[in-house]
Protein backbone atom coordinates (compact mmCIF):
# COMPACT_ATOMS: atom_id res chain seq x y z
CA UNK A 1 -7.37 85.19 -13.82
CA UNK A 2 -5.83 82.22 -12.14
CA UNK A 3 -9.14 80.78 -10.63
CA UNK A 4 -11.15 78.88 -13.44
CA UNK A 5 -15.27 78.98 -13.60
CA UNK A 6 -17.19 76.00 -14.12
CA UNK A 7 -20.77 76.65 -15.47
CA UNK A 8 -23.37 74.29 -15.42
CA UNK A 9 -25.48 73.29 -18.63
CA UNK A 10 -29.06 73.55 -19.09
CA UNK A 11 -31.71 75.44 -21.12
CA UNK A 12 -30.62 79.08 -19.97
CA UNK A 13 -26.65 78.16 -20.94
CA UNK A 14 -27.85 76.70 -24.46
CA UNK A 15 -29.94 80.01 -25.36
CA UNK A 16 -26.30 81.74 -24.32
CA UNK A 17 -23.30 78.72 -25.71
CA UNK A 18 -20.83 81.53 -27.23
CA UNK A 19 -21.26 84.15 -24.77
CA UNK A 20 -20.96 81.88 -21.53
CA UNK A 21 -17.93 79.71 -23.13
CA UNK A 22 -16.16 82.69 -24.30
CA UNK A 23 -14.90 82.97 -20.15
CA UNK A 24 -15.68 80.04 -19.05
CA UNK A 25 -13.74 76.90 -19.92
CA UNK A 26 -15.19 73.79 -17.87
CA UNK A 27 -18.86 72.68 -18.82
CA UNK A 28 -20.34 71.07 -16.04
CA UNK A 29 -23.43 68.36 -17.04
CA UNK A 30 -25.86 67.62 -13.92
CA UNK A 31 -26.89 64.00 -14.55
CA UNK A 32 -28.91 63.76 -11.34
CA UNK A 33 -31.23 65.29 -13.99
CA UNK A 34 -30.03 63.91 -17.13
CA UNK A 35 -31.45 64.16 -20.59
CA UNK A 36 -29.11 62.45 -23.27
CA UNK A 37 -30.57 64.25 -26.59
CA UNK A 38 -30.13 67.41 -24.22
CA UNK A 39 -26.62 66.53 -23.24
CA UNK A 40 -25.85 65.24 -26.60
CA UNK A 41 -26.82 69.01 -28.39
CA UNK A 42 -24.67 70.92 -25.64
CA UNK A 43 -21.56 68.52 -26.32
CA UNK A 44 -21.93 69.20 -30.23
CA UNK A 45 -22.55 72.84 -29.69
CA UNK A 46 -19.61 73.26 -26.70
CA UNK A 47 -17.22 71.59 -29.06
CA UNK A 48 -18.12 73.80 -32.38
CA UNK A 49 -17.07 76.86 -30.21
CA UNK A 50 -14.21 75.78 -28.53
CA UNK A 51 -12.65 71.73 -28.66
CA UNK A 52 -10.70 72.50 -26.07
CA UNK A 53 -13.40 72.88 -23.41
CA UNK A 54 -13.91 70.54 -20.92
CA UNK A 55 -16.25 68.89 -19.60
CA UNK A 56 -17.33 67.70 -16.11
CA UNK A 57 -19.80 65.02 -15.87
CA UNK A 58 -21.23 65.24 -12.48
CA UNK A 59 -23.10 61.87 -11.35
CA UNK A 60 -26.56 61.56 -9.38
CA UNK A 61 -25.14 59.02 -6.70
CA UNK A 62 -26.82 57.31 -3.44
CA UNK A 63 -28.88 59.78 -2.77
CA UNK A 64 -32.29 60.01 -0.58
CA UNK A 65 -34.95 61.90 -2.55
CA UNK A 66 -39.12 62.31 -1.52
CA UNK A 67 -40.89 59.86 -4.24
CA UNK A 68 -44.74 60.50 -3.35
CA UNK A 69 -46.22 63.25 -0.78
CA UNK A 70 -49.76 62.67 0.34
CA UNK A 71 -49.45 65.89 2.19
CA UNK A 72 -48.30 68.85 0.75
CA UNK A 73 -48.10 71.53 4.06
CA UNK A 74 -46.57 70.51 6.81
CA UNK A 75 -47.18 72.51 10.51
CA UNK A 76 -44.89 72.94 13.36
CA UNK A 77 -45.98 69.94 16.08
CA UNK A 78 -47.65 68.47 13.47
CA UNK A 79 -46.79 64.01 13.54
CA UNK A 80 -45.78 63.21 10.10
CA UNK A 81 -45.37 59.47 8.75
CA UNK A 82 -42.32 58.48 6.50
CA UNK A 83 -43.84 55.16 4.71
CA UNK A 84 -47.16 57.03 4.75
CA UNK A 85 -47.23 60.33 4.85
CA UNK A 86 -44.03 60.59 2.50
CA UNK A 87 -43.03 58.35 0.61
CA UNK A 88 -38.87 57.90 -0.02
CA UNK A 89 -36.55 56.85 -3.08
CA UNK A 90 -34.94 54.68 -0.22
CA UNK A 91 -37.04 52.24 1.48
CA UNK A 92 -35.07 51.23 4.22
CA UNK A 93 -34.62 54.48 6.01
CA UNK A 94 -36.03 53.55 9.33
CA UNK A 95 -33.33 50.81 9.80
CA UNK A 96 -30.85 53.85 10.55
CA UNK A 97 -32.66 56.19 12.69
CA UNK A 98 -33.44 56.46 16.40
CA UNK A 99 -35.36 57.91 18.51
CA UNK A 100 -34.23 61.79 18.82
CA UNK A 101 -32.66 61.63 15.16
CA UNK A 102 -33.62 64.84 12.68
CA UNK A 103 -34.37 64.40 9.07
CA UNK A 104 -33.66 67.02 7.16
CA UNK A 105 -36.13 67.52 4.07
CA UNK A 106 -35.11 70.10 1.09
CA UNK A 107 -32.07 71.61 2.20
CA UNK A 108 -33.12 71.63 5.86
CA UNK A 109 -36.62 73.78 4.94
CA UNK A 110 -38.20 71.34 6.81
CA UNK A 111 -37.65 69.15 9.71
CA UNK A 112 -38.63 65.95 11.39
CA UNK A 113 -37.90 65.22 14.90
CA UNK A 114 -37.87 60.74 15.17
CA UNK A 115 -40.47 60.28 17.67
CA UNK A 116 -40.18 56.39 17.11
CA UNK A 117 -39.70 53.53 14.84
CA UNK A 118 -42.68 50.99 13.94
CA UNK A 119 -41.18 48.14 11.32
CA UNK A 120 -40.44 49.91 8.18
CA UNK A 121 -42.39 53.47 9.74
CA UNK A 122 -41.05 56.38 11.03
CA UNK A 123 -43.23 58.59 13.23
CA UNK A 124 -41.75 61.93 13.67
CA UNK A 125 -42.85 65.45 14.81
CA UNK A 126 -42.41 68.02 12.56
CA UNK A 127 -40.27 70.97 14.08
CA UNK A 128 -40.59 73.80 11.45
CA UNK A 129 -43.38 74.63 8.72
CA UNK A 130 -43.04 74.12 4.85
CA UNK A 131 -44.24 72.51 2.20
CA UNK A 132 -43.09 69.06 0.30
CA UNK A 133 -42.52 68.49 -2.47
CA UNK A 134 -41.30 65.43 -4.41
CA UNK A 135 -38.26 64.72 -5.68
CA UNK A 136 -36.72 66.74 -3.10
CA UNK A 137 -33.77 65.48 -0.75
CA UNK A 138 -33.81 63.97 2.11
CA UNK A 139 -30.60 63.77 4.79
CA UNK A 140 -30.00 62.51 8.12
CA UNK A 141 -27.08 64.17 9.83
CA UNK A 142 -24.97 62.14 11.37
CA UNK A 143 -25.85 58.75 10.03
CA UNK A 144 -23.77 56.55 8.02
CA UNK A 145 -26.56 55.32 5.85
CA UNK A 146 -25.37 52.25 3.68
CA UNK A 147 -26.05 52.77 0.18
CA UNK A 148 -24.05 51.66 -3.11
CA UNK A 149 -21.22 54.37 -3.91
CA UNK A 150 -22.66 53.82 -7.75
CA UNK A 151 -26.28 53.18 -8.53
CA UNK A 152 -27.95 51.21 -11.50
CA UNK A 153 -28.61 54.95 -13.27
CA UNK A 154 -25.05 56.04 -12.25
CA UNK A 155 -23.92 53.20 -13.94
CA UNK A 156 -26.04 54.02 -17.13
CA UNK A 157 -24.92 57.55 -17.14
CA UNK A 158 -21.20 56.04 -17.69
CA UNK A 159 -22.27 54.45 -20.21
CA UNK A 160 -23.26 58.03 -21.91
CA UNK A 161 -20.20 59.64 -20.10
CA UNK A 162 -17.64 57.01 -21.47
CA UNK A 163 -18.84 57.82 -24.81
CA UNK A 164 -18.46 61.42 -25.30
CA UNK A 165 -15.22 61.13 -23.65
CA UNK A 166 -15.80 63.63 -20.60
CA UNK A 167 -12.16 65.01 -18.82
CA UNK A 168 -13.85 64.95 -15.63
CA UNK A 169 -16.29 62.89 -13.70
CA UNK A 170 -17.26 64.32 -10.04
CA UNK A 171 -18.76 61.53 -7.89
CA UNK A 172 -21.59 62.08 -5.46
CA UNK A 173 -21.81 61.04 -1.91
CA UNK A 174 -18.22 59.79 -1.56
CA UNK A 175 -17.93 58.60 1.92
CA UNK A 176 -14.85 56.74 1.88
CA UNK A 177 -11.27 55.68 -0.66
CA UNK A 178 -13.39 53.02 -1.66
CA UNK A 179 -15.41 54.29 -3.00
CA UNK A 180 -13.47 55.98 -5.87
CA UNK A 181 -11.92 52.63 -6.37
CA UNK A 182 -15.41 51.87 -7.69
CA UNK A 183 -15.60 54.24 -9.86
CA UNK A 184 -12.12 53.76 -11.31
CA UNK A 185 -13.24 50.06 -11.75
CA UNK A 186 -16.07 51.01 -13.75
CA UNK A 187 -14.35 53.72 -16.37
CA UNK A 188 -10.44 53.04 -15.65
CA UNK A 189 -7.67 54.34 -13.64
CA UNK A 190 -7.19 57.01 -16.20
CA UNK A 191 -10.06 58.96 -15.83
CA UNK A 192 -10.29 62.17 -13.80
CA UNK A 193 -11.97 61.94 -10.47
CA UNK A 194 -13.38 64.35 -8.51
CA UNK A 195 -14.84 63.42 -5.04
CA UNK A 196 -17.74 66.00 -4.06
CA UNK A 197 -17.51 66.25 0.21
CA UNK A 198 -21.26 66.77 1.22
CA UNK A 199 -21.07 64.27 4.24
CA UNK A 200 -19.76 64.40 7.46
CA UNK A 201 -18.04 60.92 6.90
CA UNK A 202 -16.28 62.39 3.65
CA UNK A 203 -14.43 64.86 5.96
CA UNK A 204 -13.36 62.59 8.38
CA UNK A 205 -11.52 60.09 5.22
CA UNK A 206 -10.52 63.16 3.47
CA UNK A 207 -6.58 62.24 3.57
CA UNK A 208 -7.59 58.86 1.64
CA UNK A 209 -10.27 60.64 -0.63
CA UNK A 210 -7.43 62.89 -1.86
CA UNK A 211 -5.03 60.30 -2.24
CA UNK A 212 -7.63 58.73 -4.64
CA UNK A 213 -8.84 61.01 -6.60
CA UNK A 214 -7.30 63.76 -8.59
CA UNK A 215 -9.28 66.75 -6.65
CA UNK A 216 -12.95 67.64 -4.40
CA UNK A 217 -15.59 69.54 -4.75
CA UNK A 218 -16.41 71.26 -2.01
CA UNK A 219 -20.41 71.06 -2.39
CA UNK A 220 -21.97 73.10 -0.01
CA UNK A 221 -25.43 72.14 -0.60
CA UNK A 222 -25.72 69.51 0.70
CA UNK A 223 -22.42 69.78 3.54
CA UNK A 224 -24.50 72.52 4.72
CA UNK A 225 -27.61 70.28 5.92
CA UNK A 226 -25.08 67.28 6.63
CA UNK A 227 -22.94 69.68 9.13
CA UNK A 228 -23.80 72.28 11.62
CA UNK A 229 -23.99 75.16 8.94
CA UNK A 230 -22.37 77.89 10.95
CA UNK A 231 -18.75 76.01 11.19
CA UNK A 232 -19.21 75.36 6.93
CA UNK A 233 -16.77 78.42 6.08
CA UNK A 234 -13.89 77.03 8.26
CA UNK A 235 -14.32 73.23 6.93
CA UNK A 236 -14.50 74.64 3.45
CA UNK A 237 -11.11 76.70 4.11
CA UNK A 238 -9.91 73.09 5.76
CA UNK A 239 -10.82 71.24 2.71
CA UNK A 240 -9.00 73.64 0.32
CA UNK A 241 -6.03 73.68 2.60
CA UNK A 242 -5.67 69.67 2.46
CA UNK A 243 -6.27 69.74 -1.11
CA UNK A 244 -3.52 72.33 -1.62
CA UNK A 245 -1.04 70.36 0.77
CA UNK A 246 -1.80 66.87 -1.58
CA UNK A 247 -1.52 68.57 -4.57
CA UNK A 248 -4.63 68.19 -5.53
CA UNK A 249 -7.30 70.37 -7.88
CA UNK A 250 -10.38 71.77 -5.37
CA UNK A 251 -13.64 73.11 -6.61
CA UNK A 252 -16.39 75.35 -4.60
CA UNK A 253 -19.63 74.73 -5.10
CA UNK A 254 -23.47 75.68 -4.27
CA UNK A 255 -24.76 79.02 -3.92
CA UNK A 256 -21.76 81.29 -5.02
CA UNK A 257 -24.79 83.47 -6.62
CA UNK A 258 -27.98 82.14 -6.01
CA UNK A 259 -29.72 85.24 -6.22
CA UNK A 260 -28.83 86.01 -9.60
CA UNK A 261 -31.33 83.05 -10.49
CA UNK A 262 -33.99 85.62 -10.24
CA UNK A 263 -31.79 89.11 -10.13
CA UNK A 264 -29.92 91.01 -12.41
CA UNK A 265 -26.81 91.49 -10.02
CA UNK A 266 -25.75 89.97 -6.86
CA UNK A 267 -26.38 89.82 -3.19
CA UNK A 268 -23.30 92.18 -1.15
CA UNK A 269 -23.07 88.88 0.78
CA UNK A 270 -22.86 86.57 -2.76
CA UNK A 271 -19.72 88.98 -2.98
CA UNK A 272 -17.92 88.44 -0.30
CA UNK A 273 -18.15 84.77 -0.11
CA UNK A 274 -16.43 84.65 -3.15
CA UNK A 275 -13.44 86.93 -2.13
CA UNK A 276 -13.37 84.36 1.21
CA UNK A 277 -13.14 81.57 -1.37
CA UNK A 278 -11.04 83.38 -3.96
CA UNK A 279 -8.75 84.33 -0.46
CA UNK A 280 -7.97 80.60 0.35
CA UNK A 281 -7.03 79.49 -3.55
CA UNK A 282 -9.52 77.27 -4.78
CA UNK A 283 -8.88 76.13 -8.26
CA UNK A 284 -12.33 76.86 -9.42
CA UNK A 285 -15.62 78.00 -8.47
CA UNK A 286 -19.10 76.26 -9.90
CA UNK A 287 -22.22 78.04 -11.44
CA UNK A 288 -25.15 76.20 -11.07
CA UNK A 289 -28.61 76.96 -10.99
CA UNK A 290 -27.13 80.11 -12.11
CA UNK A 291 -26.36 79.33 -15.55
CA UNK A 292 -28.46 75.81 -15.52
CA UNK A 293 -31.59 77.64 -15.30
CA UNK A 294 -31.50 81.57 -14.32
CA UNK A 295 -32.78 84.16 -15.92
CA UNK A 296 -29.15 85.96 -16.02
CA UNK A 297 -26.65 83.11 -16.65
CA UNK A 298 -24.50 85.66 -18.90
CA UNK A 299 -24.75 88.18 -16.33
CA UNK A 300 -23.58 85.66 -13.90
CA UNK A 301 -20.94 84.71 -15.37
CA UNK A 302 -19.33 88.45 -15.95
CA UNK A 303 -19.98 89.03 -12.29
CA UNK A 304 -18.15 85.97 -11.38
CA UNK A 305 -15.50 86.81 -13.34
CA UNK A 306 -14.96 90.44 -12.55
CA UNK A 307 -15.30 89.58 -8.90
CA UNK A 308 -12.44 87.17 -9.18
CA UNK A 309 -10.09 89.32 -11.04
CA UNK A 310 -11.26 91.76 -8.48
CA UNK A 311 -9.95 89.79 -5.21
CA UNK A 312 -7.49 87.49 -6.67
CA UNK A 313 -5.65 91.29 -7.67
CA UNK A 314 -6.22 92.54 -3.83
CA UNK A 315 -4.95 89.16 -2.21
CA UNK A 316 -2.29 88.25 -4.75
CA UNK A 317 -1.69 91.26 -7.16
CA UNK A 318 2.24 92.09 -7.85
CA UNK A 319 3.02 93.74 -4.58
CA UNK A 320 1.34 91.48 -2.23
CA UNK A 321 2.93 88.58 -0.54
CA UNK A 322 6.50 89.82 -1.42
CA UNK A 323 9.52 89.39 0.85
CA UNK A 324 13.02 89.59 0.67
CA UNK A 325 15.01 86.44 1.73
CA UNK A 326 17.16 88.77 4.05
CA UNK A 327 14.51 90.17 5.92
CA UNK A 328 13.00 86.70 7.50
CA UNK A 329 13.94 84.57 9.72
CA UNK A 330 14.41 81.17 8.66
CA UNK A 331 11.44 78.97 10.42
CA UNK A 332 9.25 81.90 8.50
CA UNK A 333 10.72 81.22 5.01
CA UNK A 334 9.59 77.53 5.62
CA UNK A 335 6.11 78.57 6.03
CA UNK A 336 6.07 80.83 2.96
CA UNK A 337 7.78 77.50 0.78
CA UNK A 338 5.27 75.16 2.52
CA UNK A 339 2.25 77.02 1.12
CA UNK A 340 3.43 77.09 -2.29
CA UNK A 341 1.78 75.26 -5.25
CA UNK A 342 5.28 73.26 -6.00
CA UNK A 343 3.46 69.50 -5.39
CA UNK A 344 1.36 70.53 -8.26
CA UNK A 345 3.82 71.71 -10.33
CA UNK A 346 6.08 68.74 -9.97
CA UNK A 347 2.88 66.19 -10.58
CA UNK A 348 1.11 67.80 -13.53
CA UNK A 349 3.35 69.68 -15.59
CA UNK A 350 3.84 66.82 -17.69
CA UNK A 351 3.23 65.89 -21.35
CA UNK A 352 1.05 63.09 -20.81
CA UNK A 353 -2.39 64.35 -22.27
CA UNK A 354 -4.49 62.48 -20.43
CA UNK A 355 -2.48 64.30 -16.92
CA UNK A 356 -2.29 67.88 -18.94
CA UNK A 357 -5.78 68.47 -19.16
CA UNK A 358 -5.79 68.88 -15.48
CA UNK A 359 -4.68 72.72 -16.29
CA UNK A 360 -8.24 73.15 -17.40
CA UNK A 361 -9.02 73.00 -13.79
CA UNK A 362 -5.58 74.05 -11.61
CA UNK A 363 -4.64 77.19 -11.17
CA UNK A 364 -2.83 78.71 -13.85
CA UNK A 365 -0.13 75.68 -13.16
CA UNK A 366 -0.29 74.08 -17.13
């Protein structure tokens, strides 16, 4: 099995260490909900059973989240007050928006149409029904909202991250190059950095993202509420497509089997997004809720795993894909070369440890 699975810790992994990390080989550790003694048990466990996994430290970042709701349903027409009726992590929202703009609360469950802008208030009609909650996020499509690349809890987490010597550290939010010079300022130009594309502004630098970093996350999550969500699948397949032409390692993320929070097996259509993904040669696929806090994170894992074997044997088993030299044409024989993984081969296959441990996330290259 050439693509590797990433699994997220939390309390359904711990109940589950040896059985999860007998497949998988990249821990992933959500610090947008970070508990060091937590964190610190997994690391000791993870390491009893196998030193040589890795592990991805995956920071909390800029983001917009609900702080205080003083109303919990919301109704379709219904005029809803940010600064009042919700109250945000960020206080300076209503500098960015206009009149017309749509905030995009949980995912997109619920959303706000900007009727207007009064000082530091934002009156806005609500154009769907839910319910808020706090601590949810909140996005506004479109807008370049300034915001540090690190915050004061990001830089914390390092703190924690730098310690227990992580392989990996995926950054949230990335807009733009710089901001992955940041990060490398704060924890050196030899650690591994992952950029995770969940805004529209992250696609459109993705040339000098790449160059920076040593791979992307494609996380869906949130690139689904940032992006019209029907055109995701093709700027996925984009993403992995740059990220294979630079050389570079490229993770999907978000929803690979959300069902199997709650259910024993997955969804038909669970399935065939990951033989889309698995089609397009993604060096791994991430687990999260799934193994963070299922009821089935073991279960979830086997399926992942037999469902990779599964495609990556239809799309690239022994007799697909071969040709004989003498029965192409020369401009095709170009386009076979151009697609291969050789700018990966030539960068990492080296014996610099700190470059080798890439191979825990490339595909079957180290």
């Amino acid at each position: 099995m050439k693509t590797k699975i990433i699994a997220t810790i939390g309390p359904s992994a711990m109940k589950h260490l040896n059985e999860i990390f007998s497949i998988v080989k990249v821990a992933r550790f959500n610090f947008s909900h970070a508990d060091y003694v937590f964190f610190e048990k997994a690391i000791n466990k993870l390491r009893k059973i196998n030193p040589n996994i890795a592990l991805l430290a995956d920071l909390k970042g800029p983001e917009i989240r609900i702080e205080k709701i003083r109303k919990k349903e919301v109704k379709k027409g219904e005029e809803i007050i940010i600064g009042k009726d919700i109250i945000l992590t960020y206080k300076h929202l209503a500098y960015y928006v206009d009149k017309g703009d749509i905030i995009k609360i949980d995912d997109g469950r619920v959303e706000l149409k900007v009727k207007k802008v009064e000082e530091e208030k934002i009156i806005a009609e609500a154009l769907t029904e839910g319910q808020l909650q706090e601590k949810k996020a909140v996005n506004v499509p479109g807008k370049d909202i300034e915001m540090p690349a690190l915050t004061n809890k990001d830089y914390e987490d390092l703190k924690f991250i730098q310690k227990h010597d992580f392989e990996f550290i995926a950054q949230s939010f990335v807009k733009r190059r710089e901001d992955i010079i940041m990060l490398k300022e704060a924890v050196g130009e030899e650690k591994a950095i992952i950029a995770k594309i969940e805004h529209q502004k992250a696609i459109k630098n993705l040339k000098g993202i790449l160059k920076e970093s040593i791979g992307v996350m494609v996380a869906r999550g949130d690139l689904g509420v940032e992006t019209d969500i029907a055109y995701l699948p093709i700027i996925q397949r984009e993403i992995i497509n740059k990220a294979r032409q630079y050389g570079k390692a490229v993770i999907v993320a978000t929803h690979l089997l959300k069902s199997m929070v709650e259910d024993p097996m997955p969804s038909r259509a669970e399935i065939s997004d990951i033989y889309f993904a698995v089609s397009a040669k993604p060096d791994a696929l991430m687990l999260s809720e799934e193994t963070a806090i299922g009821k089935y994170p073991v279960e979830a894992v086997k399926y992942m795993k037999h469902i990779i074997e599964v495609a990556e044997g239809y799309y690239f088993g022994k007799d697909k894909g071969i040709v004989k030299i003498k029965d192409i044409e020369f401009e095709e024989l170009i386009k076979i070369v151009s697609s291969m993984e050789i700018p990966r081969l030539i960068k990492w296959n080296i014996r610099d440890p700190d470059k080798r441990r890439l191979g825990k996330l490339l595909r079957g290259v180290i």
